[in-house]
N, C-alpha and C. Protein backbone atom coordinates (compact mmCIF):
# COMPACT_ATOMS: atom_id res chain seq x y z
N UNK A 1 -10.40 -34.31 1.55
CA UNK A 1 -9.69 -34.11 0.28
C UNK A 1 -8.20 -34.02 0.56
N UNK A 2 -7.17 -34.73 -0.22
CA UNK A 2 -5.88 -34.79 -0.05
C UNK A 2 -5.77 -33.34 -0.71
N UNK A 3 -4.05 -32.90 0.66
CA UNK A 3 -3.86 -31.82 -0.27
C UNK A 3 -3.28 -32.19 -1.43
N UNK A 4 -2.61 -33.20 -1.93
CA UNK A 4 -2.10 -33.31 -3.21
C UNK A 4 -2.79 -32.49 -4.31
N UNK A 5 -4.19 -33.24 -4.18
CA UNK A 5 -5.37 -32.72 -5.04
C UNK A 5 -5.62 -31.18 -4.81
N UNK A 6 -5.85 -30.87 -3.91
CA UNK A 6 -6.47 -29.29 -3.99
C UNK A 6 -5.11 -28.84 -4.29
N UNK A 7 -3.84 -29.22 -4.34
CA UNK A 7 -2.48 -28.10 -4.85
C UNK A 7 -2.75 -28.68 -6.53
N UNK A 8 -3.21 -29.49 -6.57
CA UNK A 8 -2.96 -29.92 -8.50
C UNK A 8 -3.35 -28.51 -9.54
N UNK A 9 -2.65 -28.20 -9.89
CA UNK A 9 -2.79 -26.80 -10.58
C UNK A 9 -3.91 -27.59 -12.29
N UNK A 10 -3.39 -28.46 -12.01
CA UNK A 10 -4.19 -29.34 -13.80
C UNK A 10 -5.85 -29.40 -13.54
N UNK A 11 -5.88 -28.52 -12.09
CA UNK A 11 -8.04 -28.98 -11.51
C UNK A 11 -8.54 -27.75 -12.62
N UNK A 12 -9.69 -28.34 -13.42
CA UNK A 12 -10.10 -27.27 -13.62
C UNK A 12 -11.98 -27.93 -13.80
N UNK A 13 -12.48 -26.40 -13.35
CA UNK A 13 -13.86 -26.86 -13.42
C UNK A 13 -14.87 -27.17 -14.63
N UNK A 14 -15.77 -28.03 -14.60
CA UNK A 14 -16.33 -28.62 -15.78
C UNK A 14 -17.35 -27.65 -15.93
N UNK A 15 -18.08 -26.49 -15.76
CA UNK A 15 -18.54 -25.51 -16.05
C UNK A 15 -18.13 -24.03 -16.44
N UNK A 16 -19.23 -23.87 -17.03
CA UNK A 16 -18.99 -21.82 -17.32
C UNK A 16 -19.15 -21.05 -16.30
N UNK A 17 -20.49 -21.23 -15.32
CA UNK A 17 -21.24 -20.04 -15.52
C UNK A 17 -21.25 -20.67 -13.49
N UNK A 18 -20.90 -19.66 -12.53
CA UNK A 18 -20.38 -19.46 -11.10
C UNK A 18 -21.69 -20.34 -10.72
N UNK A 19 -22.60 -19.94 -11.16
CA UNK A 19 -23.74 -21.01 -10.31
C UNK A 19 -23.77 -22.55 -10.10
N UNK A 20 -23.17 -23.25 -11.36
CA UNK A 20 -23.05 -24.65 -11.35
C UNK A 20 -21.80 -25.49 -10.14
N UNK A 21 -21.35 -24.25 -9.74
CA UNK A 21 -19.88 -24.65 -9.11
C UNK A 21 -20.66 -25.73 -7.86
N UNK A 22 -19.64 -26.41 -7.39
CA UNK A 22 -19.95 -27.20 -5.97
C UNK A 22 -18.97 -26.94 -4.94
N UNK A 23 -19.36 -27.06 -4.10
CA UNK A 23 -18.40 -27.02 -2.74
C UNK A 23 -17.21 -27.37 -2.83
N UNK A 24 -16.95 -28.51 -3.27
CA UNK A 24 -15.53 -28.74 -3.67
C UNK A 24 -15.14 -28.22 -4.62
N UNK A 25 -15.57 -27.44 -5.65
CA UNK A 25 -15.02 -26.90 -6.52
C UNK A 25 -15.23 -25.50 -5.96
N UNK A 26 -15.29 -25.05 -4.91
CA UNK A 26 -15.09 -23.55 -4.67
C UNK A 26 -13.60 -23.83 -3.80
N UNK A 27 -13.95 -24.66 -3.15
CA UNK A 27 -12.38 -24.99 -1.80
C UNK A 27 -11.19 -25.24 -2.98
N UNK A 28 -11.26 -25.92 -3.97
CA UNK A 28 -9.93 -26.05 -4.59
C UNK A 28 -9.56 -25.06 -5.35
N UNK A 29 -10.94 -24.22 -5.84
CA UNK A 29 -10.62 -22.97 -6.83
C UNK A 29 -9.40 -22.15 -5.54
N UNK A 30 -10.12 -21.82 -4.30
CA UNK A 30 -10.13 -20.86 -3.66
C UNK A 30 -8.68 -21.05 -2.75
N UNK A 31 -8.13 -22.56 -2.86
CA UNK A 31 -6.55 -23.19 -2.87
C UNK A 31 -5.82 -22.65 -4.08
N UNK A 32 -6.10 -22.94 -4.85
CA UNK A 32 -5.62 -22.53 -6.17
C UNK A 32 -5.28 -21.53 -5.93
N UNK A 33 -5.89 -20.37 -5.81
CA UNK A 33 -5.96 -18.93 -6.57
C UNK A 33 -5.12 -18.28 -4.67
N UNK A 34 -5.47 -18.69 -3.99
CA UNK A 34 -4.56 -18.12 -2.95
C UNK A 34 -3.05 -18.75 -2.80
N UNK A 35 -3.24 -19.48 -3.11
CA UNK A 35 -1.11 -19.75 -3.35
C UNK A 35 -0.69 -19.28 -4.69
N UNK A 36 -1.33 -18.76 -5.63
CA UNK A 36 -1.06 -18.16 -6.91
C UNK A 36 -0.69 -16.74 -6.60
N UNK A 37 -2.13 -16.40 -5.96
CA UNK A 37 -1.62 -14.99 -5.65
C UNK A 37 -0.69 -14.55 -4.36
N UNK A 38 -0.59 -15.71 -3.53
CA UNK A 38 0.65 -15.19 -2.50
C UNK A 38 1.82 -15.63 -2.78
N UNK A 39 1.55 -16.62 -3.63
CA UNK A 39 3.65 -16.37 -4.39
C UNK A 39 3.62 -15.27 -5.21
N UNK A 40 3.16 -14.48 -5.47
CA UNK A 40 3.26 -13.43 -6.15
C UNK A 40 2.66 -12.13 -5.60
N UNK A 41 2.83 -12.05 -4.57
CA UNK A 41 1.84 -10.46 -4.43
C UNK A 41 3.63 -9.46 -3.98
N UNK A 42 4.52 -10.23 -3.44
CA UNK A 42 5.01 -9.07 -3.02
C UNK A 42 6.05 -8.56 -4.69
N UNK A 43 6.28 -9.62 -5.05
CA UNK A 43 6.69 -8.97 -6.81
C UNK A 43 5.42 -7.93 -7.24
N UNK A 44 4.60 -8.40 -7.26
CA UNK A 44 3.31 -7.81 -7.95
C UNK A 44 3.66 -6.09 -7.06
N UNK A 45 3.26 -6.32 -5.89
CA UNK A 45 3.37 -4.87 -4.91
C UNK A 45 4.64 -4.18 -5.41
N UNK A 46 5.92 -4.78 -5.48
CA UNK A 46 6.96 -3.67 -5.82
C UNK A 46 6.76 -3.49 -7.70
N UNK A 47 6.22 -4.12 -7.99
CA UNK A 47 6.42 -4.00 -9.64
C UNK A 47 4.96 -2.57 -9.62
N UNK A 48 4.16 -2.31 -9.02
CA UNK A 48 3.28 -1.53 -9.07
C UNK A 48 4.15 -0.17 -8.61
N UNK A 49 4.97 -0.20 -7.88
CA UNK A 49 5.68 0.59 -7.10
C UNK A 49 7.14 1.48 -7.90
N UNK A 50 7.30 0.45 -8.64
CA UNK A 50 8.40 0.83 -9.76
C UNK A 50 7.35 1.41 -11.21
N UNK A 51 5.97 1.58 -11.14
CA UNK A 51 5.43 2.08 -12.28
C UNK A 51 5.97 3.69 -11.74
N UNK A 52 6.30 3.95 -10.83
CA UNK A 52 6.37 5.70 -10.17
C UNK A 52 7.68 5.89 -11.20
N UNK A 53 8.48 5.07 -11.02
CA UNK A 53 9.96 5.17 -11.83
C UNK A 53 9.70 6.04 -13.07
N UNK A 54 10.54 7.31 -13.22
CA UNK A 54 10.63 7.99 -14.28
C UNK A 54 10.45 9.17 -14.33
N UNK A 55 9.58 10.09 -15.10
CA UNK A 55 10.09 11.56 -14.93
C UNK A 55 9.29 11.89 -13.38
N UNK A 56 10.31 13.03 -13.12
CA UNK A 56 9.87 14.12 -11.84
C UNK A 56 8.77 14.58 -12.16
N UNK A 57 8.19 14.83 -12.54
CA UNK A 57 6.98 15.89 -12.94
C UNK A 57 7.07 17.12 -12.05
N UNK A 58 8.59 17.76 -12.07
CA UNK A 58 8.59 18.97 -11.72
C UNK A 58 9.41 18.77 -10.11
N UNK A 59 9.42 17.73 -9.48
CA UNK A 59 9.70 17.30 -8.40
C UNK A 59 11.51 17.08 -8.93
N UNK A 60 12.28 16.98 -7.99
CA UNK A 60 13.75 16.96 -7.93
C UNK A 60 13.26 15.37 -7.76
N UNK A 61 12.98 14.83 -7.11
CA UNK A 61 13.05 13.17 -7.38
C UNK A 61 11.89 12.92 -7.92
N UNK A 62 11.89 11.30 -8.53
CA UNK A 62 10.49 11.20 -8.86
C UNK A 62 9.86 10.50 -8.28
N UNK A 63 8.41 9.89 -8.04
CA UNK A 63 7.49 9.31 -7.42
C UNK A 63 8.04 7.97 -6.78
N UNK A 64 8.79 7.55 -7.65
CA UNK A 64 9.43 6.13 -6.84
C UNK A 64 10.97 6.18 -5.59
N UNK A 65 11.53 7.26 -6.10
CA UNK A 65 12.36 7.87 -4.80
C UNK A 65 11.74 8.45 -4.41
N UNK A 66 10.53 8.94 -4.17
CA UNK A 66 9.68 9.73 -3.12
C UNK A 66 9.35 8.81 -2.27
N UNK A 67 8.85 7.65 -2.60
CA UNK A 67 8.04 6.57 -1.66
C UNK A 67 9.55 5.97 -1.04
N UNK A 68 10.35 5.44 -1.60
CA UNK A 68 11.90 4.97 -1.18
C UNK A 68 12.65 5.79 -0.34
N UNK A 69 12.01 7.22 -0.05
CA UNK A 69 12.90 7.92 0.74
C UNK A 69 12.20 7.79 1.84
N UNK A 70 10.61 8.36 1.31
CA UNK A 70 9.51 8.33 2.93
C UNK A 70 9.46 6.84 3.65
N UNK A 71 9.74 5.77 3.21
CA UNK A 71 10.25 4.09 3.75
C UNK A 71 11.57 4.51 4.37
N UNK A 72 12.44 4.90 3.97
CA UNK A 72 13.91 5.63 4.46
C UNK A 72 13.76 6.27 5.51
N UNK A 73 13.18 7.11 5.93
CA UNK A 73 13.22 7.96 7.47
C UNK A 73 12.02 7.31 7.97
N UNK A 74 11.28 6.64 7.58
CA UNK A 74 10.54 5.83 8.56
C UNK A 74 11.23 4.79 9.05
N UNK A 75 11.86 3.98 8.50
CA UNK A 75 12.79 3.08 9.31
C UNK A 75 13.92 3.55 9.94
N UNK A 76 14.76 4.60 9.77
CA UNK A 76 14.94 5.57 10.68
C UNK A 76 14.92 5.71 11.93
N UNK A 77 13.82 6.36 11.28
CA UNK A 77 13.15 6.79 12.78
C UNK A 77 12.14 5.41 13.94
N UNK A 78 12.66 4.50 13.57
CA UNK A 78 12.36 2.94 14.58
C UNK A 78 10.47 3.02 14.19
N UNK A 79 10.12 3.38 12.86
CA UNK A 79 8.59 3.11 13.31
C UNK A 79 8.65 1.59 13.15
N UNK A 80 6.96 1.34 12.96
CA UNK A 80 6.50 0.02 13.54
C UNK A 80 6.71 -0.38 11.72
N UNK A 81 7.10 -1.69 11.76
CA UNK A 81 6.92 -2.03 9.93
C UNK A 81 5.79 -1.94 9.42
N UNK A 82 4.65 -2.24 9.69
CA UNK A 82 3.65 -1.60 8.99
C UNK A 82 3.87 -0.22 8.75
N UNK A 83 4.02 1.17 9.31
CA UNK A 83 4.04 1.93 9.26
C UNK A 83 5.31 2.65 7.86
N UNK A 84 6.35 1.79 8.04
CA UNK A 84 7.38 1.90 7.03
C UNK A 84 7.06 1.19 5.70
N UNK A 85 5.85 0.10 6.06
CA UNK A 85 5.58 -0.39 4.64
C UNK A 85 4.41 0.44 3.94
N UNK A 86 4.00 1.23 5.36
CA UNK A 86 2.75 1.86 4.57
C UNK A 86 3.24 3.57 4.30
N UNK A 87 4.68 3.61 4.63
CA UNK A 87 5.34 4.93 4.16
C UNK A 87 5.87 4.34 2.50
N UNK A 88 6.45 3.64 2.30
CA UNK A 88 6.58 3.08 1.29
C UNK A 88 5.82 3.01 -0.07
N UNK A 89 4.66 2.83 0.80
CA UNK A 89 3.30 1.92 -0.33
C UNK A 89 1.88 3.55 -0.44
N UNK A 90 2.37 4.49 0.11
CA UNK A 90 1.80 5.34 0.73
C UNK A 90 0.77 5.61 -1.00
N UNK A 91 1.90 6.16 -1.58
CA UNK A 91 1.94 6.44 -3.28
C UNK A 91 1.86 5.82 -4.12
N UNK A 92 1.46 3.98 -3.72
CA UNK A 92 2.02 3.34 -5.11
C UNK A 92 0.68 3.56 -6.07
N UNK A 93 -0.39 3.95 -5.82
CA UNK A 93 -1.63 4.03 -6.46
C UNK A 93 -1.61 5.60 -7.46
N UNK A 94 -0.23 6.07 -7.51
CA UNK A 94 -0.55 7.18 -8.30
C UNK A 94 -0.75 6.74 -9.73
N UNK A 95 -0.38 5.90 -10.03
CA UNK A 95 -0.10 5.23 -11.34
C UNK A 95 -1.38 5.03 -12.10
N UNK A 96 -2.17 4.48 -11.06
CA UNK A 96 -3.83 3.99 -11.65
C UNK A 96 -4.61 4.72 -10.86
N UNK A 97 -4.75 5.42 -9.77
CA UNK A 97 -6.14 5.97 -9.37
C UNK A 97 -5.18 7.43 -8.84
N UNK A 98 -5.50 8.31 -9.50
CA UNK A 98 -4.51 9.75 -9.74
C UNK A 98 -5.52 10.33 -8.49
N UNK A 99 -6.48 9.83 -8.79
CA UNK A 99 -7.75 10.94 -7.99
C UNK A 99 -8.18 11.09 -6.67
N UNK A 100 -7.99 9.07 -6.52
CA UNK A 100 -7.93 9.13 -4.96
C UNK A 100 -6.88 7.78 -4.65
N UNK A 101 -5.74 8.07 -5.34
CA UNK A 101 -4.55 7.18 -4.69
C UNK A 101 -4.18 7.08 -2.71
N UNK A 102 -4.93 7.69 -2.28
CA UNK A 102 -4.70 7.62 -0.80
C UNK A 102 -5.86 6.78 -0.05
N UNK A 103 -6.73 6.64 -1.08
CA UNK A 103 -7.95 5.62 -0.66
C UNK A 103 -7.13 4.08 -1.02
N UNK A 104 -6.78 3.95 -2.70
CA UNK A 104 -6.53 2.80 -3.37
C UNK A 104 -5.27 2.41 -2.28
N UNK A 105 -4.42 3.19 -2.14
CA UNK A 105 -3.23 2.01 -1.74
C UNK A 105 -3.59 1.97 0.04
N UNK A 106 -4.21 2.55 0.75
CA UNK A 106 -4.99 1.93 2.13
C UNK A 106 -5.63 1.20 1.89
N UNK A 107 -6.66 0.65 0.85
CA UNK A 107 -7.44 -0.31 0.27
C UNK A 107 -6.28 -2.04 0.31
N UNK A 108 -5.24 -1.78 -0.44
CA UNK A 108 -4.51 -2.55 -0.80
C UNK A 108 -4.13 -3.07 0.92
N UNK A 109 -3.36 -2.18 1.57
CA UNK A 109 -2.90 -2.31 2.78
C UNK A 109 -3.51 -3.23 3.81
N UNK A 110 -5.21 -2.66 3.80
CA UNK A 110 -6.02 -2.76 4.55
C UNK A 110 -6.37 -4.36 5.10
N UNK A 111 -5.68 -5.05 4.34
CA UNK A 111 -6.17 -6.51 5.29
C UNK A 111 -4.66 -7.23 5.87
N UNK A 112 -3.78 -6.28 5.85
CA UNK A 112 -2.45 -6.33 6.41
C UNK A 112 -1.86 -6.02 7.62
N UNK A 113 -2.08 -4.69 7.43
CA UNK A 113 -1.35 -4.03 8.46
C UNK A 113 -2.78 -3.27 9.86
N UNK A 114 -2.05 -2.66 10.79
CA UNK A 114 -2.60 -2.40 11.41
C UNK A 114 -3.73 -1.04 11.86
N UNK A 115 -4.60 -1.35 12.56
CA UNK A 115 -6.04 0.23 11.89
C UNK A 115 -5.29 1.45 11.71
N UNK A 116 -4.22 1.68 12.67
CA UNK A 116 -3.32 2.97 12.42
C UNK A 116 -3.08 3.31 11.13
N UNK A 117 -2.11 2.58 10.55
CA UNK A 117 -1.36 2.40 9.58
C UNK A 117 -2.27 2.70 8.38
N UNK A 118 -3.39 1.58 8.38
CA UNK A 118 -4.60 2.03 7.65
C UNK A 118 -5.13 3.46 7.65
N UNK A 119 -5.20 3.99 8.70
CA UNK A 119 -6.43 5.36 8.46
C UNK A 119 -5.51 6.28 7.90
N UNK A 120 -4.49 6.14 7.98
CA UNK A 120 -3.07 7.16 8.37
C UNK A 120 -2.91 7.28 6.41
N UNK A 121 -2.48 6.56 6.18
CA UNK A 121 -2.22 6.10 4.44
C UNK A 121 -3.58 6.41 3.90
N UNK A 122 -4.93 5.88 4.43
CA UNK A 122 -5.86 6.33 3.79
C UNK A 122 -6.34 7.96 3.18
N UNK A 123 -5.78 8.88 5.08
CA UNK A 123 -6.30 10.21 4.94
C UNK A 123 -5.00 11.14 4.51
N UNK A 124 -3.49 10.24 4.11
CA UNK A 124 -2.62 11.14 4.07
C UNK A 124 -2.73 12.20 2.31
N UNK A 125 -3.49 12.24 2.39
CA UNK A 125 -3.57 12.99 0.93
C UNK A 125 -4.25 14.57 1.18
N UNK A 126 -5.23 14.21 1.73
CA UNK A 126 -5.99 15.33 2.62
C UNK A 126 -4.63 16.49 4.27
N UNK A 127 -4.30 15.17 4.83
CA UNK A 127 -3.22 15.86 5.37
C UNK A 127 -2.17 16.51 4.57
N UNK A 128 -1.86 16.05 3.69
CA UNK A 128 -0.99 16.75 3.30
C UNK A 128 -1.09 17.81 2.83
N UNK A 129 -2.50 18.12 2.21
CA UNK A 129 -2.96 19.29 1.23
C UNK A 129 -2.48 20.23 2.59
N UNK A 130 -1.87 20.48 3.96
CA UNK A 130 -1.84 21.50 4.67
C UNK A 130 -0.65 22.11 3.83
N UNK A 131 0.30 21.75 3.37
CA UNK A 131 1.56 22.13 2.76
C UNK A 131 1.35 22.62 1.52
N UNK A 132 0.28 22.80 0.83
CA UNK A 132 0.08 23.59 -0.26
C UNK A 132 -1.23 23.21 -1.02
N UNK A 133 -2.37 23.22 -0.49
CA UNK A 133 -4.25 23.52 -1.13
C UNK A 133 -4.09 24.57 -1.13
N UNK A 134 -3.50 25.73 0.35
CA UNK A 134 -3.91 27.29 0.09
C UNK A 134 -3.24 27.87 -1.50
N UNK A 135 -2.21 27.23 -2.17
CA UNK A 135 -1.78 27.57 -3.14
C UNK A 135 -2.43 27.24 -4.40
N UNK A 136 -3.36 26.44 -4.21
CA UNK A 136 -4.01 25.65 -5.45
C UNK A 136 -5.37 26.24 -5.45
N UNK A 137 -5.89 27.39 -4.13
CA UNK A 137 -7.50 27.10 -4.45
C UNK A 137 -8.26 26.63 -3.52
N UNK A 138 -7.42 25.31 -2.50
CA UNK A 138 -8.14 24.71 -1.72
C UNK A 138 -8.24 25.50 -0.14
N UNK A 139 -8.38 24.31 0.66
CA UNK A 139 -8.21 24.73 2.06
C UNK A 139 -7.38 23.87 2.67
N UNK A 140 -6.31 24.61 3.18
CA UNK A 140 -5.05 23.89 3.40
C UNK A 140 -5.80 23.19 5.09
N UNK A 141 -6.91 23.86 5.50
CA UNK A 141 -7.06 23.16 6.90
C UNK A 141 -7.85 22.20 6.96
N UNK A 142 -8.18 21.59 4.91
CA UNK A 142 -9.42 20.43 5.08
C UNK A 142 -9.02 19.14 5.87
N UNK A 143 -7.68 18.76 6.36
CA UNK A 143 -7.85 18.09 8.07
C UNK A 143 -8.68 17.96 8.57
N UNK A 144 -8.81 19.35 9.19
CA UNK A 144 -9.51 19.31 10.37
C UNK A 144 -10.54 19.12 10.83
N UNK A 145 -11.16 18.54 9.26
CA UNK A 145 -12.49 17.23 9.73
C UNK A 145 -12.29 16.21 9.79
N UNK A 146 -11.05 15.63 10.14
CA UNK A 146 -10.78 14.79 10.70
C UNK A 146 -10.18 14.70 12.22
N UNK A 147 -10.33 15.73 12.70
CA UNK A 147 -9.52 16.23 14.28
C UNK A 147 -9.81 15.17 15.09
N UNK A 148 -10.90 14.58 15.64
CA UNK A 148 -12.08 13.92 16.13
C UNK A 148 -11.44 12.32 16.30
N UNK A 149 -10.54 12.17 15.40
CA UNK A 149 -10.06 11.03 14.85
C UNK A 149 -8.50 9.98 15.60
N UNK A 150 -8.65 9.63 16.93
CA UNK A 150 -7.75 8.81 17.36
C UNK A 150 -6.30 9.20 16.47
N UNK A 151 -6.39 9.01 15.14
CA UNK A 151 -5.41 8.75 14.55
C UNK A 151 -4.89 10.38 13.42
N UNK A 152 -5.35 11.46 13.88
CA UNK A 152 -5.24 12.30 13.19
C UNK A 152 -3.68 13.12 13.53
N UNK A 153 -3.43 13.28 14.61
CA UNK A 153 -2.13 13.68 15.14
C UNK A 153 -0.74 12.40 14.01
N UNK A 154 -0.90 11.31 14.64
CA UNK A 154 -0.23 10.50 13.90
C UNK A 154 -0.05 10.54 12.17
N UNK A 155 -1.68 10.86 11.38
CA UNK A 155 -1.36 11.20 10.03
C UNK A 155 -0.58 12.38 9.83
N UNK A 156 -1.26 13.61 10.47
CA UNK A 156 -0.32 14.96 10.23
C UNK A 156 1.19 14.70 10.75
N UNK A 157 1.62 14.08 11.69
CA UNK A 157 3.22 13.68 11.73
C UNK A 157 3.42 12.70 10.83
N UNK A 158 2.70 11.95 9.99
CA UNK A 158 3.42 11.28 9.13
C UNK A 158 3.42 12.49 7.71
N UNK A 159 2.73 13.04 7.56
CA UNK A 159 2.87 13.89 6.36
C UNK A 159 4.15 14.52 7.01
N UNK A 160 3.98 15.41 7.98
CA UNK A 160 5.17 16.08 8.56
C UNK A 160 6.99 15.51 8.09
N UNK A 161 6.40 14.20 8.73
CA UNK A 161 8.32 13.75 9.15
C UNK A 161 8.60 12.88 7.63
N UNK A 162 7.35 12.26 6.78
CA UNK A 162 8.02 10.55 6.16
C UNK A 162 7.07 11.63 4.64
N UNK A 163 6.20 12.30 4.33
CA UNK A 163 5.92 12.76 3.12
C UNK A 163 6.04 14.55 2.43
N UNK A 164 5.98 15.11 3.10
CA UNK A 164 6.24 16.61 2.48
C UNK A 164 7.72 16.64 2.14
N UNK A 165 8.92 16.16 2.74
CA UNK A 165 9.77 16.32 2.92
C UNK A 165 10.71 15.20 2.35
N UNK A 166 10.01 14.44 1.62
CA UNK A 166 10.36 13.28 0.89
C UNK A 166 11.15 13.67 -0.45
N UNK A 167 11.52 14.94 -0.60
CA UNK A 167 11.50 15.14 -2.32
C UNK A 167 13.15 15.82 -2.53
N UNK A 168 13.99 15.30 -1.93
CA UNK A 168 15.54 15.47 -1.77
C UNK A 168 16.64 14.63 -2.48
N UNK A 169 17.01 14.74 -3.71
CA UNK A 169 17.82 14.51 -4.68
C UNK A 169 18.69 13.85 -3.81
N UNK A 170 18.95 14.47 -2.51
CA UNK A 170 20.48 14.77 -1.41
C UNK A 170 20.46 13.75 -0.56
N UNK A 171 19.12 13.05 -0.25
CA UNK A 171 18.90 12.01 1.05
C UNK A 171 19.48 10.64 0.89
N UNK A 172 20.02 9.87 1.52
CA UNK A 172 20.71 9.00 1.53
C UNK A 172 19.28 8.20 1.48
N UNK A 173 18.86 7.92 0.50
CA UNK A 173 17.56 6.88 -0.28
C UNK A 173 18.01 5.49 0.34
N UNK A 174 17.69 4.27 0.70
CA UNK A 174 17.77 3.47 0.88
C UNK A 174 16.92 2.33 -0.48
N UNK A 175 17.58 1.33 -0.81
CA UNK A 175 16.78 0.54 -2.27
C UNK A 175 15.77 -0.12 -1.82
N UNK A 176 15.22 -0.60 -2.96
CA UNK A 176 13.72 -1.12 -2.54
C UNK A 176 14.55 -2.83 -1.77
N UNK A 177 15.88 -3.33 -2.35
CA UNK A 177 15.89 -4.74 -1.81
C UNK A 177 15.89 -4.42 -0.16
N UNK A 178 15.80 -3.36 0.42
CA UNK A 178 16.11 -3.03 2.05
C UNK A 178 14.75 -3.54 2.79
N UNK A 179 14.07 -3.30 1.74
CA UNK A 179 12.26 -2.84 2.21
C UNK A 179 11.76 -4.29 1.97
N UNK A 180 12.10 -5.33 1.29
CA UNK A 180 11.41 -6.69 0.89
C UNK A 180 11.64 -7.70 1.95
N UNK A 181 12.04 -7.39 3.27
CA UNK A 181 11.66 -7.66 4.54
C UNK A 181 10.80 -7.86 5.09
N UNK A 182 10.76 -6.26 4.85
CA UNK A 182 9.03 -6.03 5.30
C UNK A 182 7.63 -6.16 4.84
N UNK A 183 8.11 -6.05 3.21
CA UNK A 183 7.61 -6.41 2.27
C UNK A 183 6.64 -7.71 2.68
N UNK A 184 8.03 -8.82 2.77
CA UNK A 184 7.48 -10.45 2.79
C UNK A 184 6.40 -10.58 4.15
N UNK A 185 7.29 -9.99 5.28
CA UNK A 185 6.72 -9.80 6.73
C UNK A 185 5.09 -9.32 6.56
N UNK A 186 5.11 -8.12 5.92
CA UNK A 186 3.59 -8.04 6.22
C UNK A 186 2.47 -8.42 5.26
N UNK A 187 2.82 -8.56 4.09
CA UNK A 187 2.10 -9.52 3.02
C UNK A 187 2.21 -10.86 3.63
N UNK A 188 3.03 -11.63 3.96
CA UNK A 188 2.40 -12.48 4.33
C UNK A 188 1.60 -12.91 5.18
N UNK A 189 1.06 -12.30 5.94
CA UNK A 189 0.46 -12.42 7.53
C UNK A 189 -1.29 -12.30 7.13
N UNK A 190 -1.84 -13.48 8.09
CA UNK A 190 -3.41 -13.88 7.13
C UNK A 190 -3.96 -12.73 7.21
N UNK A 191 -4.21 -12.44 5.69
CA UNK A 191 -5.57 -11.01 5.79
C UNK A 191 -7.13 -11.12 6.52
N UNK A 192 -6.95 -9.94 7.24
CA UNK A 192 -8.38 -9.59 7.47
C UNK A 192 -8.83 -9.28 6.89
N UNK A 193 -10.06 -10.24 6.34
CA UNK A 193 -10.99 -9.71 5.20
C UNK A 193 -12.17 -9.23 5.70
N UNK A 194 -12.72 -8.20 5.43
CA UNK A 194 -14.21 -8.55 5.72
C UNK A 194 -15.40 -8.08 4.57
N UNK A 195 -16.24 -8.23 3.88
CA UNK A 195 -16.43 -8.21 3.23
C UNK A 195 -18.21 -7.05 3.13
């Protein structure tokens, strides 16, 4: 099949219903819909990221200079770009999954960046509760079922250095155009899918 044809955006299939599809009509759908969505994912990623934009909810900055600052001392501090994109992207799921935003945006991450980066963003919600569950009710040491965990030292220093400490009116914030570097860099790189 020429690529001319599988880029022709005018293909469309002569059925309804996923079963009738054919082989060639899954390869051109599946052309289609991946250059659709990779000219667009890293707009899409910061436009999810700018939903934080707006009130503090009690915080001196709000959710979108929170993530813009914790990207800020992670690049800083020379981490690895995944690690600064996933300081960045840490929060962008507060917007739509309030409950377990530390699952959703490692979810997002997860066919990007590297297993670190992944577990780290996944469990940083739980790490963080060390800085204040005992105030809410919880158990500020629910960590430490994760001790066991290659990557548990690394989450508690990322809560430590790039998220508790994220919430400073005063910090020399760096803008999101600083971060669309890294942005492009690690969105674009072929996802590991596995299914």
């Amino acid at each position: 099949m020429a690529t001319s044809t599988i880029r022709d955006m005018s293909f469309e299939v002569s059925w309804t219903e996923m079963r009738h599809g054919s082989k060639d009509d899954y390869e051109r759908l599946g052309v289609l819909f991946s250059e659709h969505a990779q000219a667009g994912l890293v707009d899409n990623v910061v436009n999810m990221l700018e939903l934080l934009k707006g009130p503090k909810l009690g915080y001196q900055v709000d959710r979108y200079t929170h993530s813009l600052q914790s990207a800020s001392r992670a690049l800083r501090a020379d981490e690895s770009v995944d690690l600064v994109v996933g300081a960045l992207l840490h929060d962008v799921a507060d917007s739509f999954a309030p409950e377990n935003h530390s699952q959703a945006a490692a979810t997002m991450l997860a066919p990007y960046v590297d297993e670190e980066t992944h577990w780290v963003i996944r469990h940083h919600g739980v790490f963080q509760g060390y800085y204040y569950f005992h105030h809410t009710g919880g158990d500020r040491n629910a960590r430490d079922a994760y001790a066991d965990s290659p990557y548990a030292d690394a989450c508690a220093a990322f809560c430590a250095d790039y998220d508790q400490n994220c919430f400073d009116p005063d910090y020399p914030t760096l803008p999101i155009d600083d971060f669309r570097p890294m942005l492009d860099e690690v969105f674009s790189r072929p996802p590991a899918v596995s299914w």
